[in-house]
C-alpha atoms as a PDB file:
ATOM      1  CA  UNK A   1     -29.201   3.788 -24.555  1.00  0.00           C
ATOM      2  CA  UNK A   2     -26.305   5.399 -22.971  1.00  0.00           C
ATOM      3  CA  UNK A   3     -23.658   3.101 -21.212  1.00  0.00           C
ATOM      4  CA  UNK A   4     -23.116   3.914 -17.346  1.00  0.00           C
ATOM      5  CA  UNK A   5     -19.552   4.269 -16.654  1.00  0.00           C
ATOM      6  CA  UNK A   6     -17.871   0.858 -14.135  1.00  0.00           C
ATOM      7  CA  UNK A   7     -17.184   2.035 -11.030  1.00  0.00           C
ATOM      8  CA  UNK A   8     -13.487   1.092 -11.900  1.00  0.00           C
ATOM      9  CA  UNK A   9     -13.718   3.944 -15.383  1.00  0.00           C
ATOM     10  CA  UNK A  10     -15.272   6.263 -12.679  1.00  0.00           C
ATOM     11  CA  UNK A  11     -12.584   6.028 -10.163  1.00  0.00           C
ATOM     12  CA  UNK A  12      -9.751   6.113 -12.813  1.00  0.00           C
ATOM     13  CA  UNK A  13     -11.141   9.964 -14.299  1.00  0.00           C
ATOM     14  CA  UNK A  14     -11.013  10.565 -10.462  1.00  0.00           C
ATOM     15  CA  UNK A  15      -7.501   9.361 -10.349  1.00  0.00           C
ATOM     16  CA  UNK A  16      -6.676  11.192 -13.846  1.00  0.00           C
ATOM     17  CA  UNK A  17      -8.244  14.696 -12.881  1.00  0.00           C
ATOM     18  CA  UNK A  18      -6.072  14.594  -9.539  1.00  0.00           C
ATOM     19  CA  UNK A  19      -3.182  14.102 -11.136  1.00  0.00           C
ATOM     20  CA  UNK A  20      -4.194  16.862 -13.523  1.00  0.00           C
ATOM     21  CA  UNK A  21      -5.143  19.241 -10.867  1.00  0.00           C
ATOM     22  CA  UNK A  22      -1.523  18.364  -9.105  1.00  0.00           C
ATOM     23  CA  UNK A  23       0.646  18.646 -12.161  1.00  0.00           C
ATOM     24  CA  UNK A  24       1.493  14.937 -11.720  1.00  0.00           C
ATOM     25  CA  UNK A  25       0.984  12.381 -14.457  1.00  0.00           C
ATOM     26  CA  UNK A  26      -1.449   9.946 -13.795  1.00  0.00           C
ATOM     27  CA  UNK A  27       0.831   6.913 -14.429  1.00  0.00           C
ATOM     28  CA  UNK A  28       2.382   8.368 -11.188  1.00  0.00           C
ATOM     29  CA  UNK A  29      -0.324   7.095  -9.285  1.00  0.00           C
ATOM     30  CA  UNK A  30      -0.721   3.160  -8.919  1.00  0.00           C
ATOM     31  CA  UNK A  31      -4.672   1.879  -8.257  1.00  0.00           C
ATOM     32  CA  UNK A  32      -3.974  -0.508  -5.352  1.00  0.00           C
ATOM     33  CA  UNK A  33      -7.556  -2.546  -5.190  1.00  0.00           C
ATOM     34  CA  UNK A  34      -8.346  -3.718  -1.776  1.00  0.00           C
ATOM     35  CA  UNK A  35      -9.943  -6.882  -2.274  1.00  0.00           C
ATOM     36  CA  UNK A  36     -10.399  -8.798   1.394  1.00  0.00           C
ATOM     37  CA  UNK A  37     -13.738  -9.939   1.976  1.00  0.00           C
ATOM     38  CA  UNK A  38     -14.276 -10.048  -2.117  1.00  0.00           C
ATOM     39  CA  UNK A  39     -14.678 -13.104  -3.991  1.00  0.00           C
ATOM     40  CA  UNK A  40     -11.840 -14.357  -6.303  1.00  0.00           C
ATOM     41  CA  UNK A  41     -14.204 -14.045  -9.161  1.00  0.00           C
ATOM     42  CA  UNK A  42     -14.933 -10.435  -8.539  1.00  0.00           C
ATOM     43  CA  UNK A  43     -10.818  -9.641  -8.648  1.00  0.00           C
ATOM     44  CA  UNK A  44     -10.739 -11.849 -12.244  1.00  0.00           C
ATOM     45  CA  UNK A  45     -13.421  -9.194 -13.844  1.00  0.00           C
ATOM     46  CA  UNK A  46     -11.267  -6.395 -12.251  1.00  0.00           C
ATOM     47  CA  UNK A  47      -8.469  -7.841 -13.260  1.00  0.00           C
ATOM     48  CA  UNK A  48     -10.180  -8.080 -16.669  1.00  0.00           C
ATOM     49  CA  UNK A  49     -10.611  -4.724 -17.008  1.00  0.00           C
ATOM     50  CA  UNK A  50      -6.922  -3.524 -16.468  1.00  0.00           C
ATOM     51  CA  UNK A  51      -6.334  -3.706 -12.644  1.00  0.00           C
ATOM     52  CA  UNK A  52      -3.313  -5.879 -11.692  1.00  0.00           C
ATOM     53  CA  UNK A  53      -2.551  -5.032  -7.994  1.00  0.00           C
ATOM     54  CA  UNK A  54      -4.665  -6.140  -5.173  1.00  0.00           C
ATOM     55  CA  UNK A  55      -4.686  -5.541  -1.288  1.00  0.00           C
ATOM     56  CA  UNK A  56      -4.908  -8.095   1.438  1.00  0.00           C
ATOM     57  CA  UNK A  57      -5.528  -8.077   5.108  1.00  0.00           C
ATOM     58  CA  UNK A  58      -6.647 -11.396   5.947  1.00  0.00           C
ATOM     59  CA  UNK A  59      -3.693 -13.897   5.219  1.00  0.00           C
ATOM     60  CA  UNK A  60      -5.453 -17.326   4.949  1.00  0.00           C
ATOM     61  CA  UNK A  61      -8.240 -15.316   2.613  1.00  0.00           C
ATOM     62  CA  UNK A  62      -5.625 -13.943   0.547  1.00  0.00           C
ATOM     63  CA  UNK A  63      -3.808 -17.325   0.360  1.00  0.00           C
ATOM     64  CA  UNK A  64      -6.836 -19.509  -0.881  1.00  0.00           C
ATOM     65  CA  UNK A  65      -7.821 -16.398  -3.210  1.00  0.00           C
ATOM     66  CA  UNK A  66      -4.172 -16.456  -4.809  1.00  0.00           C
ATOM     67  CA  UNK A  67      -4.104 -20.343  -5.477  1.00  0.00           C
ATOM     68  CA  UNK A  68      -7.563 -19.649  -7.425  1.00  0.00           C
ATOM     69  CA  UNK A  69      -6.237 -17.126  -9.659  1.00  0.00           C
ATOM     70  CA  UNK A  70      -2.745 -18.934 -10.444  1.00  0.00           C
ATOM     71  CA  UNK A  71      -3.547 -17.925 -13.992  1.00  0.00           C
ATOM     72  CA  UNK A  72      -3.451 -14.172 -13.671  1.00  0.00           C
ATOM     73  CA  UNK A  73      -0.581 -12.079 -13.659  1.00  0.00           C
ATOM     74  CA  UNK A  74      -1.243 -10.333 -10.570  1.00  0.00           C
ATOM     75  CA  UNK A  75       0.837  -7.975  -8.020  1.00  0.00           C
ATOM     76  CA  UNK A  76       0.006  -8.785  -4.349  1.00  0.00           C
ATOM     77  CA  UNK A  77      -0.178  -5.988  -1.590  1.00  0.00           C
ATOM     78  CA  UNK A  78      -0.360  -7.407   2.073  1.00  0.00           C
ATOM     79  CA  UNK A  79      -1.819  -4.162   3.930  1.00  0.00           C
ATOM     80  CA  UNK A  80      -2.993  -5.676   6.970  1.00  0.00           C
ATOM     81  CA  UNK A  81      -1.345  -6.553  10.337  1.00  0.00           C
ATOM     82  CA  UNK A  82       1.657  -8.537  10.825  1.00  0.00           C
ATOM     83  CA  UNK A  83       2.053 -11.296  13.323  1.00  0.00           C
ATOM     84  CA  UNK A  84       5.283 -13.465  13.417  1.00  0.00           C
ATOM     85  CA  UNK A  85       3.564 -16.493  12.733  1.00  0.00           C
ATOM     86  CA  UNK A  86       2.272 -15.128   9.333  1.00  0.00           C
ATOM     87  CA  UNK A  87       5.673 -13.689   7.929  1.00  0.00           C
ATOM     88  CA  UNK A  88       6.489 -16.708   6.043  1.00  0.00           C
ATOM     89  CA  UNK A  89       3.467 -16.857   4.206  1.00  0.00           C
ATOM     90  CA  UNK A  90       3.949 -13.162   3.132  1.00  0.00           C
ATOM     91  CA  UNK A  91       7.465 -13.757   2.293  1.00  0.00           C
ATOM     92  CA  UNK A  92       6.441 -16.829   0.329  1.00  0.00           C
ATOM     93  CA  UNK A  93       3.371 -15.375  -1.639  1.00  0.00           C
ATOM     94  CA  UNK A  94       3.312 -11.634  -1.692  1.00  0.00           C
ATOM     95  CA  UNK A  95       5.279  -8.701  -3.291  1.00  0.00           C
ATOM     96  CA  UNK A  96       4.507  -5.862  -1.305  1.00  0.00           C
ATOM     97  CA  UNK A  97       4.223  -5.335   2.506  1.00  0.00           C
ATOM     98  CA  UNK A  98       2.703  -1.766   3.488  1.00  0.00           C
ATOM     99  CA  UNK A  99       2.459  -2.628   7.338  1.00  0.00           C
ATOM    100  CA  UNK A 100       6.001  -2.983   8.677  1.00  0.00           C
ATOM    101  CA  UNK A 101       6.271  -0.972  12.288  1.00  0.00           C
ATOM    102  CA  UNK A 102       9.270  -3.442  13.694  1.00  0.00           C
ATOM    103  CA  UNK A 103      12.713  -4.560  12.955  1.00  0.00           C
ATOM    104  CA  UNK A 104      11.712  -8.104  14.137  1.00  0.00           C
ATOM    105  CA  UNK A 105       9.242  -8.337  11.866  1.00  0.00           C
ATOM    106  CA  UNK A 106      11.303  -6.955   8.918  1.00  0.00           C
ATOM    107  CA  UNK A 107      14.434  -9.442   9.605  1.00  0.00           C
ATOM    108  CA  UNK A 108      11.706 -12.458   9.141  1.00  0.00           C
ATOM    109  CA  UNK A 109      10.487 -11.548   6.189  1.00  0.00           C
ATOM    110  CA  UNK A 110      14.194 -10.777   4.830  1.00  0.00           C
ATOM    111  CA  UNK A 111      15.080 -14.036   6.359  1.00  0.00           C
ATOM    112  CA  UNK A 112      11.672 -16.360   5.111  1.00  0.00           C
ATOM    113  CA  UNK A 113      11.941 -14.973   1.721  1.00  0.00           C
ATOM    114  CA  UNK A 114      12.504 -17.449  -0.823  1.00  0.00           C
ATOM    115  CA  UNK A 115      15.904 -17.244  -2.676  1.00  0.00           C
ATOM    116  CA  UNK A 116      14.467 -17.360  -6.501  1.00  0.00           C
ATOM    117  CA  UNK A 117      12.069 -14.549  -5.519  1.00  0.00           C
ATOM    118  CA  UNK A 118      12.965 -10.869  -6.030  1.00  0.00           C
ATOM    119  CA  UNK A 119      13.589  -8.701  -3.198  1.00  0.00           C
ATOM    120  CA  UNK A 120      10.057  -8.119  -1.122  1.00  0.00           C
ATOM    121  CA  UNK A 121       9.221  -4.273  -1.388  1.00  0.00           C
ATOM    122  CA  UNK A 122       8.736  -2.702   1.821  1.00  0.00           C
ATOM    123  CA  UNK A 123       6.823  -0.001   3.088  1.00  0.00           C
ATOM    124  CA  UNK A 124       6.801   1.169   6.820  1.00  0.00           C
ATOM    125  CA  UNK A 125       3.730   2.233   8.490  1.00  0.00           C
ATOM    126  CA  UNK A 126       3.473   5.487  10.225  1.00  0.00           C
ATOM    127  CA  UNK A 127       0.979   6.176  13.073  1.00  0.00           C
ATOM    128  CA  UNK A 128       0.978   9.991  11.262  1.00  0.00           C
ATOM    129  CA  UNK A 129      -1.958  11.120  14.013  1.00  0.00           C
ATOM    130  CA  UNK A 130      -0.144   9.105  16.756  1.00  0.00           C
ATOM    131  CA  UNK A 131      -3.674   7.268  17.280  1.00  0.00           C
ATOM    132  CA  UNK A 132      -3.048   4.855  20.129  1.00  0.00           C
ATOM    133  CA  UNK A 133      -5.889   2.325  18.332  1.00  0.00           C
ATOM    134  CA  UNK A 134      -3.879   2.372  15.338  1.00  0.00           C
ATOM    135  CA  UNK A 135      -0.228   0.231  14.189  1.00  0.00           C
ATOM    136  CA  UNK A 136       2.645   1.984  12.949  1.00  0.00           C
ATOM    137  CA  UNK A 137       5.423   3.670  14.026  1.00  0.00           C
ATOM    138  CA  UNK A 138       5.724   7.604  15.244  1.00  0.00           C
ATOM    139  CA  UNK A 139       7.239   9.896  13.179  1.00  0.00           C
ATOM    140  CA  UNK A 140      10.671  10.096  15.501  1.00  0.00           C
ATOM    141  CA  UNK A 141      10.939   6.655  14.663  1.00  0.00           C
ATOM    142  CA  UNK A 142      11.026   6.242  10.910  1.00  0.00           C
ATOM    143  CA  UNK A 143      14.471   6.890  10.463  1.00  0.00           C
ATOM    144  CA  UNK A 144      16.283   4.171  12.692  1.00  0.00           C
ATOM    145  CA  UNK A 145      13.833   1.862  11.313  1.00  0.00           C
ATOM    146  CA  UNK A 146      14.013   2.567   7.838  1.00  0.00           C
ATOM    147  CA  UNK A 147      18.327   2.441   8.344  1.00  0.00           C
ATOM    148  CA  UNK A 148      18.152  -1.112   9.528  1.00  0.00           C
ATOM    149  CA  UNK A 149      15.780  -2.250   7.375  1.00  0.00           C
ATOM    150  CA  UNK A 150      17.238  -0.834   4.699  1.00  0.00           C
ATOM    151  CA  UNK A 151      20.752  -3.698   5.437  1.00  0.00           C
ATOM    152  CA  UNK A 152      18.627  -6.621   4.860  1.00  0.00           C
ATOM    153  CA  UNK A 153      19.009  -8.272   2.225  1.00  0.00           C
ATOM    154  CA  UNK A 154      15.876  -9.608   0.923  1.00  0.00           C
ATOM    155  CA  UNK A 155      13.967  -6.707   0.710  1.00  0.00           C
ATOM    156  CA  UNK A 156      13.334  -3.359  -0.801  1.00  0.00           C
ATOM    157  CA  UNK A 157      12.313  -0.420   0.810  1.00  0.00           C
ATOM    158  CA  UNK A 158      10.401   1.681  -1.246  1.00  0.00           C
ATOM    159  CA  UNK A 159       8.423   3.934   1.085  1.00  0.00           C
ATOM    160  CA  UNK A 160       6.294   4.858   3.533  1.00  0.00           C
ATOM    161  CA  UNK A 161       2.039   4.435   4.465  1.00  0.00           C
ATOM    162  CA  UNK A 162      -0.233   5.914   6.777  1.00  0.00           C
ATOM    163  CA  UNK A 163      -4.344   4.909   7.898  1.00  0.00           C
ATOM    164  CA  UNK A 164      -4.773   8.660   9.102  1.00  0.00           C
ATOM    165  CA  UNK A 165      -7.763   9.673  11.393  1.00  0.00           C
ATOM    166  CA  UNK A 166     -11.246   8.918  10.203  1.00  0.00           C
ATOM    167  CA  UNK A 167     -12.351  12.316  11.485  1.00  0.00           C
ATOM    168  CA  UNK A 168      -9.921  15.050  10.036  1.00  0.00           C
ATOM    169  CA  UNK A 169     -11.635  18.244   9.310  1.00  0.00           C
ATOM    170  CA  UNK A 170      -9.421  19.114   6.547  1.00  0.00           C
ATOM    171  CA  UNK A 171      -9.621  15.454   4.525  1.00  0.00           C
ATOM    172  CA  UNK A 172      -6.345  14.435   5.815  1.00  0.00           C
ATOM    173  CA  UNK A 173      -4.641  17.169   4.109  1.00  0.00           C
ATOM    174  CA  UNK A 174      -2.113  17.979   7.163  1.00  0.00           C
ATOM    175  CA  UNK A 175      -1.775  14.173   7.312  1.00  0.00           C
ATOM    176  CA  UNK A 176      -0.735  13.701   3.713  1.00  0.00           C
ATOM    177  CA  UNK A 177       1.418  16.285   3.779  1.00  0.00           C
ATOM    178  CA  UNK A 178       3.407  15.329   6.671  1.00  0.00           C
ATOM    179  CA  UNK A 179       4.176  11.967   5.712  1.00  0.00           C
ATOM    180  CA  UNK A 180       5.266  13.361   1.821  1.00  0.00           C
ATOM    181  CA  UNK A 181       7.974  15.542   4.076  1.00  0.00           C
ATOM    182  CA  UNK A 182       9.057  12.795   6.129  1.00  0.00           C
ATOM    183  CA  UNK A 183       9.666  10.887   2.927  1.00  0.00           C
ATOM    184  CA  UNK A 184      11.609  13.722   1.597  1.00  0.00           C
ATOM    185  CA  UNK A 185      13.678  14.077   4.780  1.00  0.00           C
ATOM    186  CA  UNK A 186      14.071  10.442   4.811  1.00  0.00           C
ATOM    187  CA  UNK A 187      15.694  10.421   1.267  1.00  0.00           C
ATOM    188  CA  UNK A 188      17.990  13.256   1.927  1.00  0.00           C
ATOM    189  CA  UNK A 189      19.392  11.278   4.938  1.00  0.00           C
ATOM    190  CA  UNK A 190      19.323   8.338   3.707  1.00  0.00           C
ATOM    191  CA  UNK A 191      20.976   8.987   0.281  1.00  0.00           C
ATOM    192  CA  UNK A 192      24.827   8.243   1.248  1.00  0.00           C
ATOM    193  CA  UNK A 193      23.178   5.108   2.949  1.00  0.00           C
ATOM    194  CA  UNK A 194      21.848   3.378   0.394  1.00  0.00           C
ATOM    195  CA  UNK A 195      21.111   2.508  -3.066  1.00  0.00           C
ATOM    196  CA  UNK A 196      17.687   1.757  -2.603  1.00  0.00           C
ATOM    197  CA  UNK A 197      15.132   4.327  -4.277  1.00  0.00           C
ATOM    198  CA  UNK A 198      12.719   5.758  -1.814  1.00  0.00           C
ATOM    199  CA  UNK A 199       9.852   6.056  -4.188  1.00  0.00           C
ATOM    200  CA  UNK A 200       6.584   4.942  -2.624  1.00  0.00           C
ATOM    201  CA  UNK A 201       4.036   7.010  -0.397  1.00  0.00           C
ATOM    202  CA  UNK A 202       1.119   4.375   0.094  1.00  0.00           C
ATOM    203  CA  UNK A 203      -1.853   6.812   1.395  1.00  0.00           C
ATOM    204  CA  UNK A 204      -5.078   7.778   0.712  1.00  0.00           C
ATOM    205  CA  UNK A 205      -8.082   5.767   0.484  1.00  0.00           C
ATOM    206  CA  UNK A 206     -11.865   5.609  -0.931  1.00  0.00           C
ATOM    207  CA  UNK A 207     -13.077   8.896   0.776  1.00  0.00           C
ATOM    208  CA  UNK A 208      -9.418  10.901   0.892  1.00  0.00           C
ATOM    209  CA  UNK A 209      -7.822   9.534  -1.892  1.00  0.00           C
ATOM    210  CA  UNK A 210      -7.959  12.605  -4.385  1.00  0.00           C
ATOM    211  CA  UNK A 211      -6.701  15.026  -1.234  1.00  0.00           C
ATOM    212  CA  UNK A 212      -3.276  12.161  -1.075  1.00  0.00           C
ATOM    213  CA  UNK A 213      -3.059  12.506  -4.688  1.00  0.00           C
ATOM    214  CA  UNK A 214      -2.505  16.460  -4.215  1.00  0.00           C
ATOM    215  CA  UNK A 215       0.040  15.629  -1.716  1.00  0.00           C
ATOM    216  CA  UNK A 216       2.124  13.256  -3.379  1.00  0.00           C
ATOM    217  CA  UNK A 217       0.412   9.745  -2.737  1.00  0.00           C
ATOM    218  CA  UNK A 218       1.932   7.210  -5.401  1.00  0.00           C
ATOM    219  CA  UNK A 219      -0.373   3.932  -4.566  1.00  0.00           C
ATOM    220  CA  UNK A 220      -3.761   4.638  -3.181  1.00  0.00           C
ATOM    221  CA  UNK A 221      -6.006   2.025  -1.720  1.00  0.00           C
ATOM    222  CA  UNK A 222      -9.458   1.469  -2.679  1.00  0.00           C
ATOM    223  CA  UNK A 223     -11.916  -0.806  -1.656  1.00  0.00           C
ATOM    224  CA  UNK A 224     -15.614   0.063  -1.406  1.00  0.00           C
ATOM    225  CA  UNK A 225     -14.914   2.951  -4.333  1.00  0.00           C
ATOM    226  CA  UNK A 226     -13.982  -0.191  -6.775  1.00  0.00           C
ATOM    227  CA  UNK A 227     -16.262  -2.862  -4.986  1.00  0.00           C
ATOM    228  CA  UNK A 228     -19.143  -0.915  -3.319  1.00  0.00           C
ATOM    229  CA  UNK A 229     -20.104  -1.325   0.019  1.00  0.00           C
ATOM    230  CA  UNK A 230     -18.416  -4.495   1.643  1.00  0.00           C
ATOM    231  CA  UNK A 231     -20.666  -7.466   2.531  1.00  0.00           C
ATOM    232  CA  UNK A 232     -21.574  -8.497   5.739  1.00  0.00           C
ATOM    233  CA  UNK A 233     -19.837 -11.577   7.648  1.00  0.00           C
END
Protein backbone atom coordinates (compact mmCIF):
# COMPACT_ATOMS: atom_id res chain seq x y z
CA UNK A 1 0.00 0.00 0.00
CA UNK A 2 1.17 3.38 -0.84
CA UNK A 3 2.08 5.79 2.11
CA UNK A 4 -0.01 9.19 2.14
CA UNK A 5 2.27 12.03 2.44
CA UNK A 6 1.96 14.13 6.48
CA UNK A 7 0.47 17.14 6.03
CA UNK A 8 3.87 18.60 7.32
CA UNK A 9 5.91 16.56 3.85
CA UNK A 10 2.95 18.14 1.89
CA UNK A 11 3.38 21.63 2.99
CA UNK A 12 7.25 21.47 2.82
CA UNK A 13 7.11 20.42 -1.41
CA UNK A 14 4.72 23.48 -1.25
CA UNK A 15 7.35 25.49 0.46
CA UNK A 16 10.21 23.86 -1.86
CA UNK A 17 8.35 24.42 -5.31
CA UNK A 18 7.86 28.24 -4.26
CA UNK A 19 11.10 28.75 -3.66
CA UNK A 20 11.84 27.01 -6.94
CA UNK A 21 9.37 28.95 -8.89
CA UNK A 22 11.01 32.32 -7.17
CA UNK A 23 14.63 31.49 -7.71
CA UNK A 24 15.04 31.46 -3.90
CA UNK A 25 16.45 28.50 -2.01
CA UNK A 26 14.19 26.88 0.12
CA UNK A 27 16.37 27.12 3.28
CA UNK A 28 15.45 30.84 2.71
CA UNK A 29 12.17 30.24 3.91
CA UNK A 30 11.67 29.32 7.74
CA UNK A 31 8.24 27.02 8.53
CA UNK A 32 6.93 29.04 11.50
CA UNK A 33 4.11 26.42 12.99
CA UNK A 34 1.32 28.17 14.66
CA UNK A 35 0.45 26.04 17.41
CA UNK A 36 -2.24 28.01 19.90
CA UNK A 37 -5.15 26.07 20.63
CA UNK A 38 -2.92 22.67 19.88
CA UNK A 39 -1.98 20.30 22.43
CA UNK A 40 1.69 20.08 23.62
CA UNK A 41 1.72 16.55 22.43
CA UNK A 42 0.72 17.42 18.94
CA UNK A 43 3.93 20.11 18.75
CA UNK A 44 6.33 16.97 20.22
CA UNK A 45 5.29 14.74 16.94
CA UNK A 46 5.88 17.94 14.84
CA UNK A 47 8.68 18.61 16.46
CA UNK A 48 9.58 14.95 15.80
CA UNK A 49 9.43 15.23 12.41
CA UNK A 50 11.88 18.24 11.89
CA UNK A 51 9.87 21.39 12.88
CA UNK A 52 11.58 23.48 15.61
CA UNK A 53 9.77 26.90 15.60
CA UNK A 54 6.35 27.39 16.90
CA UNK A 55 3.82 30.39 17.06
CA UNK A 56 1.92 31.66 20.02
CA UNK A 57 -0.92 33.99 20.61
CA UNK A 58 -2.28 33.11 23.83
CA UNK A 59 0.47 33.83 26.55
CA UNK A 60 -0.66 31.71 29.57
CA UNK A 61 -1.30 28.71 26.77
CA UNK A 62 2.01 29.15 25.43
CA UNK A 63 3.56 29.34 28.94
CA UNK A 64 2.07 26.00 30.38
CA UNK A 65 2.79 24.40 26.78
CA UNK A 66 6.61 25.50 27.06
CA UNK A 67 7.13 24.12 30.72
CA UNK A 68 5.74 20.67 29.17
CA UNK A 69 8.17 20.45 26.49
CA UNK A 70 11.36 21.63 28.61
CA UNK A 71 13.03 18.74 26.84
CA UNK A 72 12.85 19.94 23.27
CA UNK A 73 15.01 22.25 21.66
CA UNK A 74 12.49 24.54 20.45
CA UNK A 75 12.41 28.30 18.95
CA UNK A 76 9.41 30.30 20.31
CA UNK A 77 7.46 32.90 18.09
CA UNK A 78 4.98 35.15 20.14
CA UNK A 79 2.63 36.39 17.13
CA UNK A 80 -0.21 37.54 19.01
CA UNK A 81 -1.12 40.85 20.74
CA UNK A 82 0.88 42.63 23.19
CA UNK A 83 -0.40 44.06 26.40
CA UNK A 84 2.03 45.65 29.00
CA UNK A 85 1.20 43.33 31.56
CA UNK A 86 2.39 40.33 29.40
CA UNK A 87 5.88 41.78 28.23
CA UNK A 88 7.75 40.17 30.92
CA UNK A 89 6.63 36.88 30.28
CA UNK A 90 7.65 37.27 26.56
CA UNK A 91 10.88 38.72 27.49
CA UNK A 92 11.40 35.88 29.95
CA UNK A 93 10.31 32.84 27.72
CA UNK A 94 10.26 33.66 24.07
CA UNK A 95 12.76 34.42 21.20
CA UNK A 96 10.86 36.08 18.71
CA UNK A 97 8.17 38.85 18.88
CA UNK A 98 6.34 39.48 15.38
CA UNK A 99 3.68 41.97 16.91
CA UNK A 100 5.52 45.10 18.03
CA UNK A 101 3.38 48.42 16.80
CA UNK A 102 4.79 50.76 19.90
CA UNK A 103 7.91 52.11 21.35
CA UNK A 104 6.42 51.50 24.87
CA UNK A 105 6.00 48.21 24.31
CA UNK A 106 9.46 47.66 22.71
CA UNK A 107 11.44 49.54 25.71
CA UNK A 108 9.69 46.76 28.15
CA UNK A 109 10.65 44.03 26.53
CA UNK A 110 14.35 45.54 26.06
CA UNK A 111 14.08 46.44 29.65
CA UNK A 112 12.31 42.82 31.17
CA UNK A 113 14.68 40.81 29.22
CA UNK A 114 16.78 38.69 31.22
CA UNK A 115 20.57 39.51 31.16
CA UNK A 116 21.95 35.75 30.34
CA UNK A 117 19.45 35.64 27.45
CA UNK A 118 20.42 36.70 23.91
CA UNK A 119 19.05 39.71 22.43
CA UNK A 120 15.00 39.17 21.75
CA UNK A 121 14.49 39.37 17.84
CA UNK A 122 12.03 41.81 16.85
CA UNK A 123 9.72 42.19 14.19
CA UNK A 124 7.29 45.22 13.76
CA UNK A 125 3.85 44.78 12.60
CA UNK A 126 2.50 46.68 9.73
CA UNK A 127 -1.25 47.39 9.24
CA UNK A 128 -0.13 46.96 5.19
CA UNK A 129 -4.16 47.42 4.19
CA UNK A 130 -4.52 50.11 6.93
CA UNK A 131 -7.53 47.84 8.30
CA UNK A 132 -8.87 49.76 11.27
CA UNK A 133 -9.85 46.04 12.97
CA UNK A 134 -6.38 45.10 12.65
CA UNK A 135 -2.83 46.03 15.05
CA UNK A 136 0.15 47.34 13.53
CA UNK A 137 1.56 50.29 12.50
CA UNK A 138 0.96 52.32 8.96
CA UNK A 139 3.42 52.29 6.56
CA UNK A 140 4.54 56.21 7.31
CA UNK A 141 5.32 54.94 10.53
CA UNK A 142 7.82 52.12 10.23
CA UNK A 143 10.73 54.11 10.02
CA UNK A 144 10.71 56.24 13.35
CA UNK A 145 9.75 53.13 14.97
CA UNK A 146 12.12 50.84 13.65
CA UNK A 147 15.09 53.90 14.50
CA UNK A 148 14.24 53.81 18.15
CA UNK A 149 13.83 50.46 18.50
CA UNK A 150 16.65 49.73 16.83
CA UNK A 151 18.89 51.80 20.26
CA UNK A 152 17.67 49.34 22.68
CA UNK A 153 19.68 47.23 23.84
CA UNK A 154 18.15 43.98 24.43
CA UNK A 155 16.79 43.32 21.30
CA UNK A 156 17.25 42.60 17.66
CA UNK A 157 15.39 43.86 14.97
CA UNK A 158 15.24 41.64 12.26
CA UNK A 159 12.19 42.66 10.22
CA UNK A 160 8.98 43.35 9.48
CA UNK A 161 5.13 41.27 9.45
CA UNK A 162 1.89 41.90 8.12
CA UNK A 163 -1.97 39.91 8.71
CA UNK A 164 -3.11 41.43 5.23
CA UNK A 165 -6.89 41.49 4.25
CA UNK A 166 -8.77 38.24 4.24
CA UNK A 167 -10.48 39.30 1.03
CA UNK A 168 -7.72 40.41 -1.55
CA UNK A 169 -8.60 39.56 -5.04
CA UNK A 170 -5.13 39.12 -6.08
CA UNK A 171 -3.94 36.62 -2.94
CA UNK A 172 -2.26 39.39 -1.23
CA UNK A 173 0.11 39.85 -3.96
CA UNK A 174 0.07 43.90 -3.80
CA UNK A 175 0.27 43.31 -0.02
CA UNK A 176 3.39 41.18 -0.10
CA UNK A 177 4.97 43.20 -2.28
CA UNK A 178 4.63 46.37 -0.51
CA UNK A 179 5.87 45.33 2.68
CA UNK A 180 9.20 43.47 0.75
CA UNK A 181 9.79 47.37 -0.54
CA UNK A 182 9.32 48.91 2.67
CA UNK A 183 11.88 46.47 4.01
CA UNK A 184 14.19 47.38 1.29
CA UNK A 185 13.71 51.12 1.85
CA UNK A 186 14.03 50.52 5.44
CA UNK A 187 17.56 48.92 5.02
CA UNK A 188 18.85 51.53 2.73
CA UNK A 189 18.00 54.16 5.43
CA UNK A 190 18.78 52.50 8.04
CA UNK A 191 22.25 51.16 7.00
CA UNK A 192 24.57 54.12 8.47
CA UNK A 193 22.25 53.59 11.60
CA UNK A 194 22.90 50.45 12.60
CA UNK A 195 24.58 47.22 12.68
CA UNK A 196 21.68 45.23 12.99
CA UNK A 197 20.77 43.00 9.81
CA UNK A 198 17.33 43.65 8.53
CA UNK A 199 16.66 40.16 7.37
CA UNK A 200 13.17 39.00 8.27
CA UNK A 201 9.76 39.54 6.32
CA UNK A 202 7.25 37.44 8.54
CA UNK A 203 4.11 37.12 5.99
CA UNK A 204 2.08 34.82 4.45
CA UNK A 205 -0.05 32.28 5.92
CA UNK A 206 -2.02 28.81 5.25
CA UNK A 207 -4.09 30.10 2.21
CA UNK A 208 -1.39 32.97 0.82
CA UNK A 209 1.64 31.58 1.85
CA UNK A 210 3.11 30.39 -1.63
CA UNK A 211 2.01 34.09 -3.19
CA UNK A 212 4.56 35.68 0.12
CA UNK A 213 7.05 33.22 -0.87
CA UNK A 214 7.13 34.87 -4.54
CA UNK A 215 7.47 38.12 -2.89
CA UNK A 216 10.16 37.63 -0.59
CA UNK A 217 8.48 36.19 2.69
CA UNK A 218 11.38 34.56 4.86
CA UNK A 219 9.12 32.95 7.87
CA UNK A 220 5.63 32.01 6.95
CA UNK A 221 3.00 31.06 9.44
CA UNK A 222 0.99 28.04 9.29
CA UNK A 223 -1.52 26.71 11.34
CA UNK A 224 -4.52 24.78 10.00
CA UNK A 225 -2.13 23.74 6.74
CA UNK A 226 0.20 21.77 9.46
CA UNK A 227 -2.67 21.02 12.06
CA UNK A 228 -5.97 20.91 10.07
CA UNK A 229 -8.85 22.68 10.96
CA UNK A 230 -8.57 24.18 14.59
CA UNK A 231 -10.83 22.71 17.32
CA UNK A 232 -13.58 24.27 18.80
CA UNK A 233 -13.45 26.04 22.40
Amino acid sequence: MTQQPTPLKTLQHRIDHSCRQAGRAAAAVTLLAVSKTRDAEAIRALHAQGVADFGENYLQEALAKQSALTDLDLTWHFIGPIQSNKTRDIAHHFDWVHTVDRLKIARRLSEQRPADLPPLNLCIQVNVDDEASKSGVSLAEVPPLAAAIAGLPNLRLRGLMAIPRADATDGNQAAFRTLAMTLSQLRHTMAAQSAQSLDTLSMGMSDDFETAIAEGATIVRIGTALFGPRPDK
